[in-house]
PDB file of N, CA and C in Angstrom:
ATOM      1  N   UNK A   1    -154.149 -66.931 100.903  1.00  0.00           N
ATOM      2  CA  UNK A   1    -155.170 -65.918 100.733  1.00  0.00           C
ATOM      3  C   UNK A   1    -155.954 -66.186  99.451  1.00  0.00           C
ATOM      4  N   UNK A   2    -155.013 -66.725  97.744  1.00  0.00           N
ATOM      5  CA  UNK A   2    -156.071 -66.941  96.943  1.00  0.00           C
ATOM      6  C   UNK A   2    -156.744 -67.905  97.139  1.00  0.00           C
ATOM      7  N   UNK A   3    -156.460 -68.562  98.462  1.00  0.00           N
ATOM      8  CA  UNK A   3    -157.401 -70.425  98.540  1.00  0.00           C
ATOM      9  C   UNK A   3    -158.912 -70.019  99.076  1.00  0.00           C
ATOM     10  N   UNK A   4    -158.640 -68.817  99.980  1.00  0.00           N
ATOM     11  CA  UNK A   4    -159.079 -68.546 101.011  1.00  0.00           C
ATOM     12  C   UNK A   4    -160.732 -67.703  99.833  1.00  0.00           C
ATOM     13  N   UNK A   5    -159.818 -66.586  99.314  1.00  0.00           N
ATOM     14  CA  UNK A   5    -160.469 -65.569  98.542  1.00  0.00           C
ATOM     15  C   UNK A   5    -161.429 -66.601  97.023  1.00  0.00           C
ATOM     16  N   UNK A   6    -160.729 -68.054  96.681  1.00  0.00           N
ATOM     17  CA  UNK A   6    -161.635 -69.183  95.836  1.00  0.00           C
ATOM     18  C   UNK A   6    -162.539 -69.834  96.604  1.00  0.00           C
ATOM     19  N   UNK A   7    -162.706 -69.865  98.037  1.00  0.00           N
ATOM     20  CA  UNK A   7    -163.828 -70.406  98.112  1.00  0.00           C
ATOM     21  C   UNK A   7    -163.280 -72.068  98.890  1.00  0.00           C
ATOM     22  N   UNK A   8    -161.685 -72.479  98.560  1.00  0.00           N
ATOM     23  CA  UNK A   8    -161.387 -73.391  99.069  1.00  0.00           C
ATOM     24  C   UNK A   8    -161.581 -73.892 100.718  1.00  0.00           C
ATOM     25  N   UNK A   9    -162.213 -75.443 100.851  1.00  0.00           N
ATOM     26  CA  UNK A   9    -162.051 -75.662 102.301  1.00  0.00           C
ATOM     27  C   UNK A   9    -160.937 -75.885 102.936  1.00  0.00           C
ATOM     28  N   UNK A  10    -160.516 -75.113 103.976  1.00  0.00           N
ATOM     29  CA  UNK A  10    -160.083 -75.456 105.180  1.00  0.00           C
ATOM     30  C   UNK A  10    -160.047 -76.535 106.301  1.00  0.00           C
ATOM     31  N   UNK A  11    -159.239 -76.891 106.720  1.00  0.00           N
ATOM     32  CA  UNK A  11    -158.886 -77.818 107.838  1.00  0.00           C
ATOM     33  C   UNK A  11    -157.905 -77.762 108.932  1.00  0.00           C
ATOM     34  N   UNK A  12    -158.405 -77.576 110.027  1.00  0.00           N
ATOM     35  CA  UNK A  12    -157.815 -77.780 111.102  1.00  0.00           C
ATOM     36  C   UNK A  12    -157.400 -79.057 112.111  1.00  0.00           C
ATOM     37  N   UNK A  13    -156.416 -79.688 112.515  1.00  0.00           N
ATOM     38  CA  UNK A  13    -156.507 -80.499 113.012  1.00  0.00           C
ATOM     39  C   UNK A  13    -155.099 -80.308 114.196  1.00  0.00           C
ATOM     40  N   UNK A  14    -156.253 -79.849 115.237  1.00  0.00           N
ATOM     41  CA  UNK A  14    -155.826 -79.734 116.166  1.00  0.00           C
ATOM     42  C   UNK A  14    -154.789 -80.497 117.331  1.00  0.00           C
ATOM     43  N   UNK A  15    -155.110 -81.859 117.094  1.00  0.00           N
ATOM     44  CA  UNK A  15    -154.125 -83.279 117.340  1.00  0.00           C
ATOM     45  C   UNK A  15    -152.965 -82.836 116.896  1.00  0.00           C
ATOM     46  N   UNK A  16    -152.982 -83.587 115.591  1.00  0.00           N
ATOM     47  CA  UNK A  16    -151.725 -83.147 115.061  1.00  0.00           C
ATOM     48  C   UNK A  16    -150.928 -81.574 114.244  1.00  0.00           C
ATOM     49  N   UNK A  17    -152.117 -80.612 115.002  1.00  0.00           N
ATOM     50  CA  UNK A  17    -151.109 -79.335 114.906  1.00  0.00           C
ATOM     51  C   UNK A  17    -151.224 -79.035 113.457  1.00  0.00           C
ATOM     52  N   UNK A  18    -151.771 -79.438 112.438  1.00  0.00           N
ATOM     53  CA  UNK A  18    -151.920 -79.411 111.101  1.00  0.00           C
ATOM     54  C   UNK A  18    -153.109 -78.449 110.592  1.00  0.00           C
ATOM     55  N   UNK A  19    -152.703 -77.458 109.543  1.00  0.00           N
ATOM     56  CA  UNK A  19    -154.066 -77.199 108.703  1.00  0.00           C
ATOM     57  C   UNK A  19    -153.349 -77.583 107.376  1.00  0.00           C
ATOM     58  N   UNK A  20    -154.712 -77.788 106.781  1.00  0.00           N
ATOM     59  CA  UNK A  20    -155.067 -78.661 105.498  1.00  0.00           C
ATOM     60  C   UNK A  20    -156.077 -77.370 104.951  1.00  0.00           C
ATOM     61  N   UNK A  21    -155.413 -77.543 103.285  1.00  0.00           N
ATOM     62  CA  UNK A  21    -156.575 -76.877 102.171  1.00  0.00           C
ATOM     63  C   UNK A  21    -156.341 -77.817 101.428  1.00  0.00           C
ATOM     64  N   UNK A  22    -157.207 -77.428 100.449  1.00  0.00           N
ATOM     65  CA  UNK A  22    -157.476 -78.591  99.027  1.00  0.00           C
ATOM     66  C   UNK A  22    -155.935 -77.995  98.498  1.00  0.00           C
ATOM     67  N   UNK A  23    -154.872 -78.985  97.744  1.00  0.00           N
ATOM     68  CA  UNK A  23    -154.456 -78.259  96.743  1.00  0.00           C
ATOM     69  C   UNK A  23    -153.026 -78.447  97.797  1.00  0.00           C
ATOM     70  N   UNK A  24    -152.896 -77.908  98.686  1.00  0.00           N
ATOM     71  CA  UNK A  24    -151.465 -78.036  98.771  1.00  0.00           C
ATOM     72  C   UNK A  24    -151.371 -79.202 100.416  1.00  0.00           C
ATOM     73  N   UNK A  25    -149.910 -78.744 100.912  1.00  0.00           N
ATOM     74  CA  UNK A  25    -149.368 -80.208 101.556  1.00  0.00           C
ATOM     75  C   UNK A  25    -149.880 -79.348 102.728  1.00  0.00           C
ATOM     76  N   UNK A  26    -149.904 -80.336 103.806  1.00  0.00           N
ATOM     77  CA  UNK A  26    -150.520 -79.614 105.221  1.00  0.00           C
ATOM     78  C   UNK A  26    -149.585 -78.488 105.837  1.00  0.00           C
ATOM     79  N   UNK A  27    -149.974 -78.027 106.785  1.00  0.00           N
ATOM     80  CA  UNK A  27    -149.115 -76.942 107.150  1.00  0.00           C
ATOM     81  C   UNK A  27    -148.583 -77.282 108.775  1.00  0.00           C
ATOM     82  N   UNK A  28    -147.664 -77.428 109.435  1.00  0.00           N
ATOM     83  CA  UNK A  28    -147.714 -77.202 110.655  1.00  0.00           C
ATOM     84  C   UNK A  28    -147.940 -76.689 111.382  1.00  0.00           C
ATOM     85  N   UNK A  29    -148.195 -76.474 112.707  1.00  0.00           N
ATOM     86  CA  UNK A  29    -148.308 -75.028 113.334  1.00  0.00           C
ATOM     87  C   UNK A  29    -147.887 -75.821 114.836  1.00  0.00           C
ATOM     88  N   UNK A  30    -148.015 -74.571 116.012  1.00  0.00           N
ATOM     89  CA  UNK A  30    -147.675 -74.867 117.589  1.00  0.00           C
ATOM     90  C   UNK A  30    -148.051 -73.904 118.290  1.00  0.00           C
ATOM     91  N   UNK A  31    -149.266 -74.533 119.225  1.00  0.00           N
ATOM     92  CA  UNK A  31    -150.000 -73.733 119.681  1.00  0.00           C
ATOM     93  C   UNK A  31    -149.529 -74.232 121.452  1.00  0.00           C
ATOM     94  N   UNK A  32    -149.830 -73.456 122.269  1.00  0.00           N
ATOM     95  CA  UNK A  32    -149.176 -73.852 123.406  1.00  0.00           C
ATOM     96  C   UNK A  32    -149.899 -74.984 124.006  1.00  0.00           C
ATOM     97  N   UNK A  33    -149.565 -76.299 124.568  1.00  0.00           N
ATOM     98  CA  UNK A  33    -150.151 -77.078 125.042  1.00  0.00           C
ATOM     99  C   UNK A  33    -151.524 -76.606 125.944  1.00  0.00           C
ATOM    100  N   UNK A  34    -151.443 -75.622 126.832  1.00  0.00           N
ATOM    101  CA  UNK A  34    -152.641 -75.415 127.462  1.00  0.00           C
ATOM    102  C   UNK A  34    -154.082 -75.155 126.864  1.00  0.00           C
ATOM    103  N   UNK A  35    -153.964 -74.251 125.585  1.00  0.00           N
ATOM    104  CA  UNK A  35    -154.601 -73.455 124.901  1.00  0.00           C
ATOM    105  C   UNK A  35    -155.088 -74.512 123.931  1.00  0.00           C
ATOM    106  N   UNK A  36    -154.474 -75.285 123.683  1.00  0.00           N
ATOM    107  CA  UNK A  36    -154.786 -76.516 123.136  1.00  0.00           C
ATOM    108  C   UNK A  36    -155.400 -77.399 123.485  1.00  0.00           C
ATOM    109  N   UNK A  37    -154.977 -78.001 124.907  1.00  0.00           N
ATOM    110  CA  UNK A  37    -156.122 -78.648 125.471  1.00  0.00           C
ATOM    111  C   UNK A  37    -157.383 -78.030 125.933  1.00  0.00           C
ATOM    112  N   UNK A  38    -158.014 -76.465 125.540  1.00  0.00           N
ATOM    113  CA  UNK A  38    -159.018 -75.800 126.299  1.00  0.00           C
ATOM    114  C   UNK A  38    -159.633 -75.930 125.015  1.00  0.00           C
ATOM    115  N   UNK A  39    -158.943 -76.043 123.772  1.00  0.00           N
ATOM    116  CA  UNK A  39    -159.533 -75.946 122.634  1.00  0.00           C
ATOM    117  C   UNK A  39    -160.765 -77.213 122.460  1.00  0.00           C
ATOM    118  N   UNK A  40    -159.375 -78.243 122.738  1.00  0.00           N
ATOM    119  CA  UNK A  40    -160.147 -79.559 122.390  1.00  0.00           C
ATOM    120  C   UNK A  40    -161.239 -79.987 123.174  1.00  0.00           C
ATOM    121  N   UNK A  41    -161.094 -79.401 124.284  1.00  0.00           N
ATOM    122  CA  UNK A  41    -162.352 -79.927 125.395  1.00  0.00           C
ATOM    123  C   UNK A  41    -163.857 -78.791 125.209  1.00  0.00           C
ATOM    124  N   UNK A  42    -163.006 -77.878 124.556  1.00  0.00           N
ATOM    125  CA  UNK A  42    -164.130 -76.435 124.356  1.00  0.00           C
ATOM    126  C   UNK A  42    -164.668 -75.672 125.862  1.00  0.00           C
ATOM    127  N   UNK A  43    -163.325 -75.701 126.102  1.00  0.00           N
ATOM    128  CA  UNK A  43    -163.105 -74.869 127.498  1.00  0.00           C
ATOM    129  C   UNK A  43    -162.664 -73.572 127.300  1.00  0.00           C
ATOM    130  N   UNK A  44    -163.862 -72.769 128.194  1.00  0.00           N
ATOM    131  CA  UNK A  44    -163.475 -70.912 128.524  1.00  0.00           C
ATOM    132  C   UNK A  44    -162.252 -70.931 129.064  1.00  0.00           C
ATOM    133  N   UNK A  45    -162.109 -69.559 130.004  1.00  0.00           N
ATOM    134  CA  UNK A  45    -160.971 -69.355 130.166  1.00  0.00           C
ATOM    135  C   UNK A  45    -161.300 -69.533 131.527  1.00  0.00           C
ATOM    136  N   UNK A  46    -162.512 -69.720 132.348  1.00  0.00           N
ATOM    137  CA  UNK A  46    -162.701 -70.227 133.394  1.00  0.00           C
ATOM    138  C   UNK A  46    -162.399 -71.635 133.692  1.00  0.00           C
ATOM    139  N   UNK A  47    -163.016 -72.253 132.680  1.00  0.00           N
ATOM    140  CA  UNK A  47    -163.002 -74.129 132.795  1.00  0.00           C
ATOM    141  C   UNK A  47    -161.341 -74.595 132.878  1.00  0.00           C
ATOM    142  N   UNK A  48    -160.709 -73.382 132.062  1.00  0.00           N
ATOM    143  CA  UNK A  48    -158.975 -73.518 132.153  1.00  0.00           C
ATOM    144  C   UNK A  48    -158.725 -73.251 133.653  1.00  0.00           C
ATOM    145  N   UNK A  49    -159.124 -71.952 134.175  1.00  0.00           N
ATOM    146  CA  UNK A  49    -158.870 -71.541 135.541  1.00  0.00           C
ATOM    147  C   UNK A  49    -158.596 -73.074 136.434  1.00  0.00           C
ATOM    148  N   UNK A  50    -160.096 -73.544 136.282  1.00  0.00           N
ATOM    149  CA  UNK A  50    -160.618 -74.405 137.107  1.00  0.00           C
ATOM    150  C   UNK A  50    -159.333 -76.388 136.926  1.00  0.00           C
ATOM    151  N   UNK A  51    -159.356 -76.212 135.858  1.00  0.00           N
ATOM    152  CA  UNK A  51    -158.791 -77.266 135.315  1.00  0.00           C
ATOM    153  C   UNK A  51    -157.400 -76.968 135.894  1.00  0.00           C
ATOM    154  N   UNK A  52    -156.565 -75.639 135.657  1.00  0.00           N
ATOM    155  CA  UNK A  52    -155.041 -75.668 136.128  1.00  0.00           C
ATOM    156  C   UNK A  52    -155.116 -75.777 137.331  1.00  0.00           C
ATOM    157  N   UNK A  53    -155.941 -75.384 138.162  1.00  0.00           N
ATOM    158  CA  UNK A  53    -155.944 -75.079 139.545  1.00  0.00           C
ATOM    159  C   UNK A  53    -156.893 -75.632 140.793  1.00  0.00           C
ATOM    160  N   UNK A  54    -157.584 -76.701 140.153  1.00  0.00           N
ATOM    161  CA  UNK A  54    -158.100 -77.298 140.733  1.00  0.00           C
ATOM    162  C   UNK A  54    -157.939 -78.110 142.104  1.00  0.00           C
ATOM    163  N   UNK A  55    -156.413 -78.450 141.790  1.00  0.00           N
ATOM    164  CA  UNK A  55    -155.785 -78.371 144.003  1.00  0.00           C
ATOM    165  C   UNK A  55    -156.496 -77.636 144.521  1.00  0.00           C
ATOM    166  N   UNK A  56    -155.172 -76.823 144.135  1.00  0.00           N
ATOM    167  CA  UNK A  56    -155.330 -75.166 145.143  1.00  0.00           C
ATOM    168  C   UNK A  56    -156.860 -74.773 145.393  1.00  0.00           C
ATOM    169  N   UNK A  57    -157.804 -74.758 144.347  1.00  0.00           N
ATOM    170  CA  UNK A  57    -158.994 -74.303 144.594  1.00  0.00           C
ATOM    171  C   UNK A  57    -159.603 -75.346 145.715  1.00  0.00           C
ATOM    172  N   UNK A  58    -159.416 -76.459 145.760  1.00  0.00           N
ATOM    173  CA  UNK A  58    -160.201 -77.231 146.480  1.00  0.00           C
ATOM    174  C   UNK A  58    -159.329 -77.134 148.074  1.00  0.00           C
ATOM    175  N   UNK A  59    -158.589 -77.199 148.475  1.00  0.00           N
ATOM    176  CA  UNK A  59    -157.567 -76.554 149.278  1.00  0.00           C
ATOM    177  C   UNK A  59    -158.105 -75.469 150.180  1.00  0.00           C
ATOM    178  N   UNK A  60    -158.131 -74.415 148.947  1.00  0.00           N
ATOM    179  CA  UNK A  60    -158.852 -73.808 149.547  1.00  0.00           C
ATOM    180  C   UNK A  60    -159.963 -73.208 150.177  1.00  0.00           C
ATOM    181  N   UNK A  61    -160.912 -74.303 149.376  1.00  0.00           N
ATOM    182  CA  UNK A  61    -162.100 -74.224 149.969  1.00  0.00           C
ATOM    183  C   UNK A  61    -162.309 -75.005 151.009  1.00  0.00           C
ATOM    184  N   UNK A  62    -161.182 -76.281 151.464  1.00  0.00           N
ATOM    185  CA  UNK A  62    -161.253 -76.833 152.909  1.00  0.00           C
ATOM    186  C   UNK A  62    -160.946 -75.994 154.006  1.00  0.00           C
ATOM    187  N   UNK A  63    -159.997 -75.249 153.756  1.00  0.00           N
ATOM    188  CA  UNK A  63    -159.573 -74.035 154.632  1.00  0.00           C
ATOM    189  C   UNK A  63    -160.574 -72.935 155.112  1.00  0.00           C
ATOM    190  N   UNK A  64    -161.265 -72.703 153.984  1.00  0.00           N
ATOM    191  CA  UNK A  64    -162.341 -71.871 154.483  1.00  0.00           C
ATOM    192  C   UNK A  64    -163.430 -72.342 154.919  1.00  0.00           C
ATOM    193  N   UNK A  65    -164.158 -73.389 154.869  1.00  0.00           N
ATOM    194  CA  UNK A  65    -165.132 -74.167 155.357  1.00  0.00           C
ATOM    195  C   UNK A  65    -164.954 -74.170 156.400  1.00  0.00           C
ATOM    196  N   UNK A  66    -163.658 -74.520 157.163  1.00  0.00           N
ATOM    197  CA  UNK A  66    -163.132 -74.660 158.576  1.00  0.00           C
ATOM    198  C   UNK A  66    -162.633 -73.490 159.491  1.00  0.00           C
ATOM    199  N   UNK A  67    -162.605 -72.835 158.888  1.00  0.00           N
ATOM    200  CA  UNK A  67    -162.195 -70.773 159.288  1.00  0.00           C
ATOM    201  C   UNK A  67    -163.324 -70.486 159.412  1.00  0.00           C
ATOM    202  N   UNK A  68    -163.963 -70.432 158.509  1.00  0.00           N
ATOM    203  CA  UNK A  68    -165.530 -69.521 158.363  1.00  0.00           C
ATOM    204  C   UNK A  68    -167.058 -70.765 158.433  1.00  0.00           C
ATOM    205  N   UNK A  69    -167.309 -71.501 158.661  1.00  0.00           N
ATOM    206  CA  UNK A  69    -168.223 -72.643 158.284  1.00  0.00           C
ATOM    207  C   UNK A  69    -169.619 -71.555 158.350  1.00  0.00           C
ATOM    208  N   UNK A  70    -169.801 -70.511 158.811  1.00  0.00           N
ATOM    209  CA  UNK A  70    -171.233 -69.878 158.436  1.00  0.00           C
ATOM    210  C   UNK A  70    -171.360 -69.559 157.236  1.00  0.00           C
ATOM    211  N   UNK A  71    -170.354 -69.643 156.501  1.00  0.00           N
ATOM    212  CA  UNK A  71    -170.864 -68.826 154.966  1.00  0.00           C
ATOM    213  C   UNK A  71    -171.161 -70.271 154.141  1.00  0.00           C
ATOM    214  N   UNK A  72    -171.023 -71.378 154.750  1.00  0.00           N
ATOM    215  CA  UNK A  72    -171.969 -72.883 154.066  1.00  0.00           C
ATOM    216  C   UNK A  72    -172.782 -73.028 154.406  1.00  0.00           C
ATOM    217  N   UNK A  73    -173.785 -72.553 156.413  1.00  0.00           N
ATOM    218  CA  UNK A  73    -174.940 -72.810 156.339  1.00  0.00           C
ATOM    219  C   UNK A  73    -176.287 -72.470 155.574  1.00  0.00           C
ATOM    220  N   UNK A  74    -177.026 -73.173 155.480  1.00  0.00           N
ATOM    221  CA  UNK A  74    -177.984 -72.836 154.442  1.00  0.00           C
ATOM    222  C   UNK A  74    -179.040 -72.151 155.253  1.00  0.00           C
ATOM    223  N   UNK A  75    -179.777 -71.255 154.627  1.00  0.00           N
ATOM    224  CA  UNK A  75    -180.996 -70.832 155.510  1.00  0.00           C
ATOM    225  C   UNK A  75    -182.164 -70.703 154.310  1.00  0.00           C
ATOM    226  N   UNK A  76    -183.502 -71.090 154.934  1.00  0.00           N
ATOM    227  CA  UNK A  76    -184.233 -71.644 154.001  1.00  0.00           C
ATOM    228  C   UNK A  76    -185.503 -70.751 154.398  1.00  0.00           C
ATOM    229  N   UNK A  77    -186.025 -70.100 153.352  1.00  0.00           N
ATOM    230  CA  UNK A  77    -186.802 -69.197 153.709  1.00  0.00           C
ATOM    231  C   UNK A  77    -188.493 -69.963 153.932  1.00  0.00           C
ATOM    232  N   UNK A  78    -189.325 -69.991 154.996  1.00  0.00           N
ATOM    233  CA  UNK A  78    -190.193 -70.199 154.767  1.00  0.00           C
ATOM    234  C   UNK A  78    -191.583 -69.800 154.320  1.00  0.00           C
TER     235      UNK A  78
END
């Protein structure tokens, strides 16, 4: 807090799980692998959705294409 409250820079390093200030030794930390990789890519919580579940989502959109195929035709207004 007095590093914080002097004005000292900060460092994060997300790789190796480390923050860094001027002045003292790095710090560890452990953030959950997922949350971590959404960090590093600068992924929402959608792009995560999409990323964990990307089977299943595609899965299921073969399933429904083939159940329902009218909700893919296109209609084009003239």
């Amino acid at each position: 807090m007095d590093l914080a409250e002097a004005g000292a820079n900060f460092s994060v390093d997300l790789e190796s799980q480390q923050l860094s200030a001027e002045g003292l030794a790095p710090i560890s930390f452990s953030i959950p692998p997922e949350r971590r990789l959404a960090l590093l890519n600068g992924w929402d919580e959608t792009d995560q959705i999409v990323n964990q579940y990307s089977g299943e989502i595609e899965a299921f959109e073969v399933r429904q294409r083939q159940s329902q195929p009218w909700l893919y035709t296109r209609e084009f207004a003239a």
